[in-house]
N, C-alpha and C. Protein backbone atom coordinates (compact mmCIF):
# COMPACT_ATOMS: atom_id res chain seq x y z
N UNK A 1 15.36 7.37 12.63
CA UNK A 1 14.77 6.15 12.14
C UNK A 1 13.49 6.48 11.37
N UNK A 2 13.24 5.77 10.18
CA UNK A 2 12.15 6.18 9.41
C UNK A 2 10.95 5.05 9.75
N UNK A 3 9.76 5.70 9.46
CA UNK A 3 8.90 5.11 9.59
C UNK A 3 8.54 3.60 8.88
N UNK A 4 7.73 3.14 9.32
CA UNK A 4 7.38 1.71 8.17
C UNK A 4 6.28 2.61 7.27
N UNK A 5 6.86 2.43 5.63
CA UNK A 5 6.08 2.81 4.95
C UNK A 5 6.67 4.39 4.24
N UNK A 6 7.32 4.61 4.98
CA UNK A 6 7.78 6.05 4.44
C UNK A 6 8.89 6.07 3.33
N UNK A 7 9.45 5.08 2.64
CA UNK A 7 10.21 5.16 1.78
C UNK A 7 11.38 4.86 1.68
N UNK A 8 12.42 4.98 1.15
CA UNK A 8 14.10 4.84 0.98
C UNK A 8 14.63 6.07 -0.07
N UNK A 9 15.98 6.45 0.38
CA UNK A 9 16.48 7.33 -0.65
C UNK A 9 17.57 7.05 -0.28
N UNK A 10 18.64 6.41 -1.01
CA UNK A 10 19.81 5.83 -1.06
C UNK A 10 20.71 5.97 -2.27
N UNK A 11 22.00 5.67 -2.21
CA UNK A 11 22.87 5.97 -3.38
C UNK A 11 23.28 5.02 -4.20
N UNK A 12 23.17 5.13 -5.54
CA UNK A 12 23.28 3.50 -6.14
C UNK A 12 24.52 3.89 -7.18
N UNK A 13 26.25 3.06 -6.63
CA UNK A 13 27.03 3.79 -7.40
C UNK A 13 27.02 2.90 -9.35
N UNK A 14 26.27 2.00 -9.03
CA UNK A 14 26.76 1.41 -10.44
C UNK A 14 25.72 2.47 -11.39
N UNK A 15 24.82 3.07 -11.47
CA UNK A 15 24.08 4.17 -11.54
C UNK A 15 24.64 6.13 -11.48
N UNK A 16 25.35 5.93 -10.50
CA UNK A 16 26.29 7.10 -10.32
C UNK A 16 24.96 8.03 -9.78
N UNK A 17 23.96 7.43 -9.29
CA UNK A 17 22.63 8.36 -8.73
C UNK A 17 22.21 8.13 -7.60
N UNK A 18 21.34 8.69 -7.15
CA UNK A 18 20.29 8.33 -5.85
C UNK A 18 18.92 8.08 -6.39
N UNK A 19 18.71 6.91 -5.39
CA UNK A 19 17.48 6.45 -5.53
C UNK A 19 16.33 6.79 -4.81
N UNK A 20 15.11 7.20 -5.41
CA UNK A 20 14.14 6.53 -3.99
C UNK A 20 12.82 6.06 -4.28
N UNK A 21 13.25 5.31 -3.30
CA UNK A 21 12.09 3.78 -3.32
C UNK A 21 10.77 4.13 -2.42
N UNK A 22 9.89 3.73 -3.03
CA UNK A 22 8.33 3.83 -2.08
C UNK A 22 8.11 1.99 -2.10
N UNK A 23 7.64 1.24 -0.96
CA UNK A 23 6.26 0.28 -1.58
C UNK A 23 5.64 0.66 -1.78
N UNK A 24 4.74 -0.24 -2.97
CA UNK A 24 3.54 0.54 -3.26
C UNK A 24 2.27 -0.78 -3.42
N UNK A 25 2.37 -1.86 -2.49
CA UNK A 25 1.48 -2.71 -2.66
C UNK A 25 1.90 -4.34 -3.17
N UNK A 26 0.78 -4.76 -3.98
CA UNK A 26 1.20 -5.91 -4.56
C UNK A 26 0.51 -6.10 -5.33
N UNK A 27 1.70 -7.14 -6.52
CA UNK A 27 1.03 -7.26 -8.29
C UNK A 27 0.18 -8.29 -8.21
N UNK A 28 -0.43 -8.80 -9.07
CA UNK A 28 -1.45 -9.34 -9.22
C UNK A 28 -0.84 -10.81 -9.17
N UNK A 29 0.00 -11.48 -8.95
CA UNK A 29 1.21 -12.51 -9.02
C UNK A 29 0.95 -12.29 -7.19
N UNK A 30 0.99 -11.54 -7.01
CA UNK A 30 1.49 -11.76 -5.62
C UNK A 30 2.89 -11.11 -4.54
N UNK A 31 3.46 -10.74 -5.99
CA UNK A 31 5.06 -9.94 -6.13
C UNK A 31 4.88 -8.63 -5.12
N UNK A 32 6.18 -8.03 -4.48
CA UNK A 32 5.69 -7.24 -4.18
C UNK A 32 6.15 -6.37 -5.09
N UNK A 33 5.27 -5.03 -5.16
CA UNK A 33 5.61 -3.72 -6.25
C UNK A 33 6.22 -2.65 -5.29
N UNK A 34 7.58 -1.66 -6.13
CA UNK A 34 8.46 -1.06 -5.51
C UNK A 34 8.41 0.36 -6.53
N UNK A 35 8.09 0.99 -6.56
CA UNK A 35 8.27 2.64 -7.06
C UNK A 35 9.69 2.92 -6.74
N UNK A 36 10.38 3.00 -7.79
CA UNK A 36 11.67 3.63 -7.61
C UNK A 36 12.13 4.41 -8.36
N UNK A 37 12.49 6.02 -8.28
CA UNK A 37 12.66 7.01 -9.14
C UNK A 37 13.74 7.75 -8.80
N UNK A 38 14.73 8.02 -10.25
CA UNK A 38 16.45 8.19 -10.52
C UNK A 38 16.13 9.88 -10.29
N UNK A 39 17.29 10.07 -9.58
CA UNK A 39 17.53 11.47 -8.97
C UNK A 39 19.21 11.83 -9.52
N UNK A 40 19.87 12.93 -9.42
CA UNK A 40 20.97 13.43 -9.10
C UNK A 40 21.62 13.79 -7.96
N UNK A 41 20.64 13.97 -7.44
CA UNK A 41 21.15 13.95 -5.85
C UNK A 41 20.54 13.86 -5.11
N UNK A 42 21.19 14.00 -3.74
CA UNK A 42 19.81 13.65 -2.56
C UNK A 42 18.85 13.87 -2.17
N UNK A 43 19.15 15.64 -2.24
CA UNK A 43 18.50 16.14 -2.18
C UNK A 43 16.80 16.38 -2.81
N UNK A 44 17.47 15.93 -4.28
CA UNK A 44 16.39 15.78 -5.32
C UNK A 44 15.09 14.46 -4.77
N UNK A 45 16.08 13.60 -4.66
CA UNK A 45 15.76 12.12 -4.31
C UNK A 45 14.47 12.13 -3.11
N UNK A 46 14.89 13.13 -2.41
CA UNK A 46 14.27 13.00 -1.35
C UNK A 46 12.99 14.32 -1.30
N UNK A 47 13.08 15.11 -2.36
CA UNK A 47 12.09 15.61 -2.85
C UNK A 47 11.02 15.01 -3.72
N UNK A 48 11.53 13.91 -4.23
CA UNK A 48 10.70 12.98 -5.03
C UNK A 48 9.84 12.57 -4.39
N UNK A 49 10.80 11.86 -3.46
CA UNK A 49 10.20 10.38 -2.14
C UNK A 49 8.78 11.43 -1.82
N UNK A 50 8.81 12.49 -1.46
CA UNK A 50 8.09 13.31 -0.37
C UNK A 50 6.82 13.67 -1.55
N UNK A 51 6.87 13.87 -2.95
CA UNK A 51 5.84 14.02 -3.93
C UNK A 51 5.20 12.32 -3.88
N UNK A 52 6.07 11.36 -4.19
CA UNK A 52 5.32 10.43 -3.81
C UNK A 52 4.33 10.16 -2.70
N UNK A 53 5.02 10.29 -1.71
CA UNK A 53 4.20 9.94 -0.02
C UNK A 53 2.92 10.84 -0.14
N UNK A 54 3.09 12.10 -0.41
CA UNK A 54 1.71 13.04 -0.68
C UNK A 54 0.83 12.30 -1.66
N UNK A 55 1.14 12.27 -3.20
CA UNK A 55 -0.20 11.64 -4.22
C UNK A 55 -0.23 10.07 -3.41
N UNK A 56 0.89 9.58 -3.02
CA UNK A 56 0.55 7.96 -2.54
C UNK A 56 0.55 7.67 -4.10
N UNK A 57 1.32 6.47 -3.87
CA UNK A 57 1.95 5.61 -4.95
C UNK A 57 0.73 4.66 -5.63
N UNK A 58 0.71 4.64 -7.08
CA UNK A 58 -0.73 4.04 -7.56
C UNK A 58 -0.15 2.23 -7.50
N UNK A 59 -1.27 2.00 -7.25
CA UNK A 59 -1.01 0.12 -7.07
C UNK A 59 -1.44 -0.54 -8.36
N UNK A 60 -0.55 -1.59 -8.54
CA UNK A 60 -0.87 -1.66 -10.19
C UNK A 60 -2.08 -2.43 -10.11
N UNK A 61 -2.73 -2.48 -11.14
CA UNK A 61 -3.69 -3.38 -11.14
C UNK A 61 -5.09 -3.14 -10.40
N UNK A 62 -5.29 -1.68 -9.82
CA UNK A 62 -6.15 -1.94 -8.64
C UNK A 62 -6.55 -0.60 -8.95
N UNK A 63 -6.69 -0.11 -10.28
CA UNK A 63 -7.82 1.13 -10.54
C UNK A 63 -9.30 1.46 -10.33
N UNK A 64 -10.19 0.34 -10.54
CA UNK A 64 -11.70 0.25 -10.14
C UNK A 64 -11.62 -1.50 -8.62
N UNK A 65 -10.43 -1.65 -8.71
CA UNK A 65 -10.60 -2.52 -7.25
C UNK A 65 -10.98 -1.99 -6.12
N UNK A 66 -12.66 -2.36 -5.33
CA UNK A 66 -12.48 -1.21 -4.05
C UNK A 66 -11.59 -2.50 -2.87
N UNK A 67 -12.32 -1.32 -1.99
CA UNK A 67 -11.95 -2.20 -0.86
C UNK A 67 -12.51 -3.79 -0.18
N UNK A 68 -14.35 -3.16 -0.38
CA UNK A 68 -14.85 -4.51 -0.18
C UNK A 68 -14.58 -5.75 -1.40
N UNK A 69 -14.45 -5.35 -2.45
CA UNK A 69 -13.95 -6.67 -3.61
C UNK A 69 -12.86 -6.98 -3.57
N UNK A 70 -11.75 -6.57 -2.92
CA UNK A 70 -10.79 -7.11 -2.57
C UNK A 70 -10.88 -7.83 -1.20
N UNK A 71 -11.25 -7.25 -0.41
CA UNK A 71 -11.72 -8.78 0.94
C UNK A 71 -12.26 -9.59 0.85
N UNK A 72 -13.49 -9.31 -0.09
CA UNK A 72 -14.09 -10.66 -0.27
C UNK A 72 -13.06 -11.75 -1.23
N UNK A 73 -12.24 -10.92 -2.33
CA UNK A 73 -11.09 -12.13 -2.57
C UNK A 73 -10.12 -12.83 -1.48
N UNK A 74 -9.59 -11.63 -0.74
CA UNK A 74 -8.64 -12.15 0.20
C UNK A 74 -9.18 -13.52 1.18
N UNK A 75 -10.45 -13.04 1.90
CA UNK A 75 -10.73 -13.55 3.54
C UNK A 75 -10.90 -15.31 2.55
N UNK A 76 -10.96 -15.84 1.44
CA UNK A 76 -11.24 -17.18 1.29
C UNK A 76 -9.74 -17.51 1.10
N UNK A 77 -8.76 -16.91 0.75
CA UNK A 77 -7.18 -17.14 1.07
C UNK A 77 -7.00 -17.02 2.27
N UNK A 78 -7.33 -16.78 3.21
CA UNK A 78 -6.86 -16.61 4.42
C UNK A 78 -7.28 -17.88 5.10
N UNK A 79 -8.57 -18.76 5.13
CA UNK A 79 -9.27 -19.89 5.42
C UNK A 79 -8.22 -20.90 5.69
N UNK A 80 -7.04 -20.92 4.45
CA UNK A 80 -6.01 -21.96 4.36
C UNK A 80 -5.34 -21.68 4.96
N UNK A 81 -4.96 -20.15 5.38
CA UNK A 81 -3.15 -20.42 6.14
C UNK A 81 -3.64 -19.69 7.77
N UNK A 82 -5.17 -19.68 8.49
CA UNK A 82 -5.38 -19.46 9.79
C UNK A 82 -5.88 -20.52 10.35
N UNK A 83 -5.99 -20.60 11.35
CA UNK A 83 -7.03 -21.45 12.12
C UNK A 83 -8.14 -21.03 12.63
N UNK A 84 -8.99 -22.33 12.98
CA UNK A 84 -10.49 -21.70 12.21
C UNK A 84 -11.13 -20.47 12.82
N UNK A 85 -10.37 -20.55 14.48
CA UNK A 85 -10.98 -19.73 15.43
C UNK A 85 -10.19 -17.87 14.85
N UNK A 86 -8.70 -18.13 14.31
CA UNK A 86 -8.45 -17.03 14.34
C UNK A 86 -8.93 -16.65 13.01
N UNK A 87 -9.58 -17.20 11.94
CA UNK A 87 -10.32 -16.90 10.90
C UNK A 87 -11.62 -16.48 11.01
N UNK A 88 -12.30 -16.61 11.43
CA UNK A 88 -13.29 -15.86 12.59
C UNK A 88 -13.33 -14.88 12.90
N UNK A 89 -12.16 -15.02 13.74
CA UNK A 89 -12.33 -13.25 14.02
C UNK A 89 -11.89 -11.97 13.02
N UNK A 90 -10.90 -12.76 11.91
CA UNK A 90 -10.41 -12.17 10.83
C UNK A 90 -11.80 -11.50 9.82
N UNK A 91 -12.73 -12.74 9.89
CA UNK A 91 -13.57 -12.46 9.04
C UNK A 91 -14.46 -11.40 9.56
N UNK A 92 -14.86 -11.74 10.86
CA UNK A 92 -15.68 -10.84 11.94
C UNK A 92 -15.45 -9.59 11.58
N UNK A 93 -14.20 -9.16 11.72
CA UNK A 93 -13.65 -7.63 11.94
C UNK A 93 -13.88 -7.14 10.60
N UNK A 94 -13.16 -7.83 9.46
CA UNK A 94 -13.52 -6.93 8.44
C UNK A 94 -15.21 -6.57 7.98
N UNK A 95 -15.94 -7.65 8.11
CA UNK A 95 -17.17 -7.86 7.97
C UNK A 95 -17.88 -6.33 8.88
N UNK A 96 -17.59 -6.24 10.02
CA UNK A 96 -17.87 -5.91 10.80
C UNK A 96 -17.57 -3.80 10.60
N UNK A 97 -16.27 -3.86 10.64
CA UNK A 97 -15.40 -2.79 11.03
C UNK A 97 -14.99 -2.31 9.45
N UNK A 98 -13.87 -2.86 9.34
CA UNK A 98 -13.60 -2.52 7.57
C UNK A 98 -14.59 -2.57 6.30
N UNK A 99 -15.04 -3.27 6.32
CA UNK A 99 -16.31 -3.22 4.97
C UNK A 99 -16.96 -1.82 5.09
N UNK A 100 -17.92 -1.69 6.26
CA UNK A 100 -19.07 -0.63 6.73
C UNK A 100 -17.80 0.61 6.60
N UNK A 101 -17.09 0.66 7.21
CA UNK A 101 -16.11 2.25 7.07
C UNK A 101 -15.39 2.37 5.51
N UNK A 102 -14.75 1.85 5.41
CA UNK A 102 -14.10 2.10 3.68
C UNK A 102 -14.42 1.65 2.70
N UNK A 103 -15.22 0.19 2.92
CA UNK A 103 -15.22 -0.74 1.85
C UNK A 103 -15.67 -0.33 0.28
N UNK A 104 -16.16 0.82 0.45
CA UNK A 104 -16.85 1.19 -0.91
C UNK A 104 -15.57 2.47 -1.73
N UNK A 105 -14.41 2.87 -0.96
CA UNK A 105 -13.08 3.61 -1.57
C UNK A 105 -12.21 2.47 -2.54
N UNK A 106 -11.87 3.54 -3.66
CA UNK A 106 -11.21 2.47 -4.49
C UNK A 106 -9.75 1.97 -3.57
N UNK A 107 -9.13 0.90 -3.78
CA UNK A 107 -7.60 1.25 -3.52
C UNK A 107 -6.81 1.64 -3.97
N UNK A 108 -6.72 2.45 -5.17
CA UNK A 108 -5.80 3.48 -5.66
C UNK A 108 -6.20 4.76 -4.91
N UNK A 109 -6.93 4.96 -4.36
CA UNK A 109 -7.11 6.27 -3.72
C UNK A 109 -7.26 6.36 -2.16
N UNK A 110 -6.79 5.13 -1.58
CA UNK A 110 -6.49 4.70 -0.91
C UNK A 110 -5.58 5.24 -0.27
N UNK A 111 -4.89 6.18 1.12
CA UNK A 111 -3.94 6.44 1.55
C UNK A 111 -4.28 7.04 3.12
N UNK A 112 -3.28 7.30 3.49
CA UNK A 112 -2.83 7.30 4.81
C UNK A 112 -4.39 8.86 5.62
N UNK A 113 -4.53 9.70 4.44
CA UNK A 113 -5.73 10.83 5.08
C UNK A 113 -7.02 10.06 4.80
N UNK A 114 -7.20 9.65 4.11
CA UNK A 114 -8.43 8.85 3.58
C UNK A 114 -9.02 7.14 4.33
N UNK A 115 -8.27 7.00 4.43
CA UNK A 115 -9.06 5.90 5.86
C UNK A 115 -8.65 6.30 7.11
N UNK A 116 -8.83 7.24 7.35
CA UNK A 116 -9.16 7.55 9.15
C UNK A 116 -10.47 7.86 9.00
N UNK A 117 -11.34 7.88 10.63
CA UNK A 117 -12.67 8.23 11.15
C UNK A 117 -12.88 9.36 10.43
N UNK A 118 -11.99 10.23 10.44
CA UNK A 118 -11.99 11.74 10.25
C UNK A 118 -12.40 11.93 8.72
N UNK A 119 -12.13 11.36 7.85
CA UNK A 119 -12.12 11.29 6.77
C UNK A 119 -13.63 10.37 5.78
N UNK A 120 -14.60 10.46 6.79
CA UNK A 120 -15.82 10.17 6.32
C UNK A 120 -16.68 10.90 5.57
C-alpha cells in the first residue's frame, strides 16, 4: 500500500503507456493540480515518479508565495466554513506554531525535508 502523497504509476491503454501521477497542490481556481508524466514502461514510470518525489513537484502559481502570505489568505476562508470555537483554535495554532517555524519558506520549496524541526 502506498503512502498518501507518494504518487501513482499506472497503465493507460488508450495511450499504449504508463503513467505517473504526483499531486502537486492547488491552482489558483481552487482546482486541484496533478503532475503527470508519459513513460514506456514501468519501470521508467516509476523512475520518474521517484525524480519527482525527490525535487517535489513545483505548485503553480506559488513561486514568491511564502507560507505566512498564504495563511493569512486562507485563515479568513476558513471563518465561513468552521465554527467559531473551532476557528480559534485553527487560527491559534497557525499563529502560534506554523507562522514562527516556516512561515517565512517559500511554498515551492516547500517539501517533506524542509518543514521538520530538524530542518531549521
Amino acid at each position: 500500500m502506498r503512502s498518501k502523497g507518494a504518487g501513482s504509476v499506472f497503465y493507460d491503454p488508450r495511450r499504449g503507456r504508463c503513467l505517473a501521477t504526483l499531486e502537486a497542490g492547488w491552482t489558483k481556481r481552487g482546482t486541484r493540480r496533478r503532475v503527470t508524466r508519459v513513460a514506456k514502461s514501468e519501470l521508467e514510470a516509476r523512475q520518474i515518479l521517484a525524480k519527482l518525489l525527490r525535487e517535489g513537484a513545483p505548485l503553480e502559481g506559488t513561486t514568491t508565495t511564502t507560507v505566512k502570505s498564504y495563511i493569512d489568505k486562507w485563515l479568513p476562508r476558513q471563518a465561513d466554513h468552521l465554527r467559531p470555537s473551532a476557528f480559534m483554535v485553527t487560527r491559534s495554532a497557525a499563529n502560534s506554531w506554523i507562522v514562527p517555524a516556516i512561515g517565512h519558506r517559500r511554498l515551492d520549496k516547500l517539501n517533506r525535508a524542509t518543514s521538520g524541526p530538524s530542518a531549521r
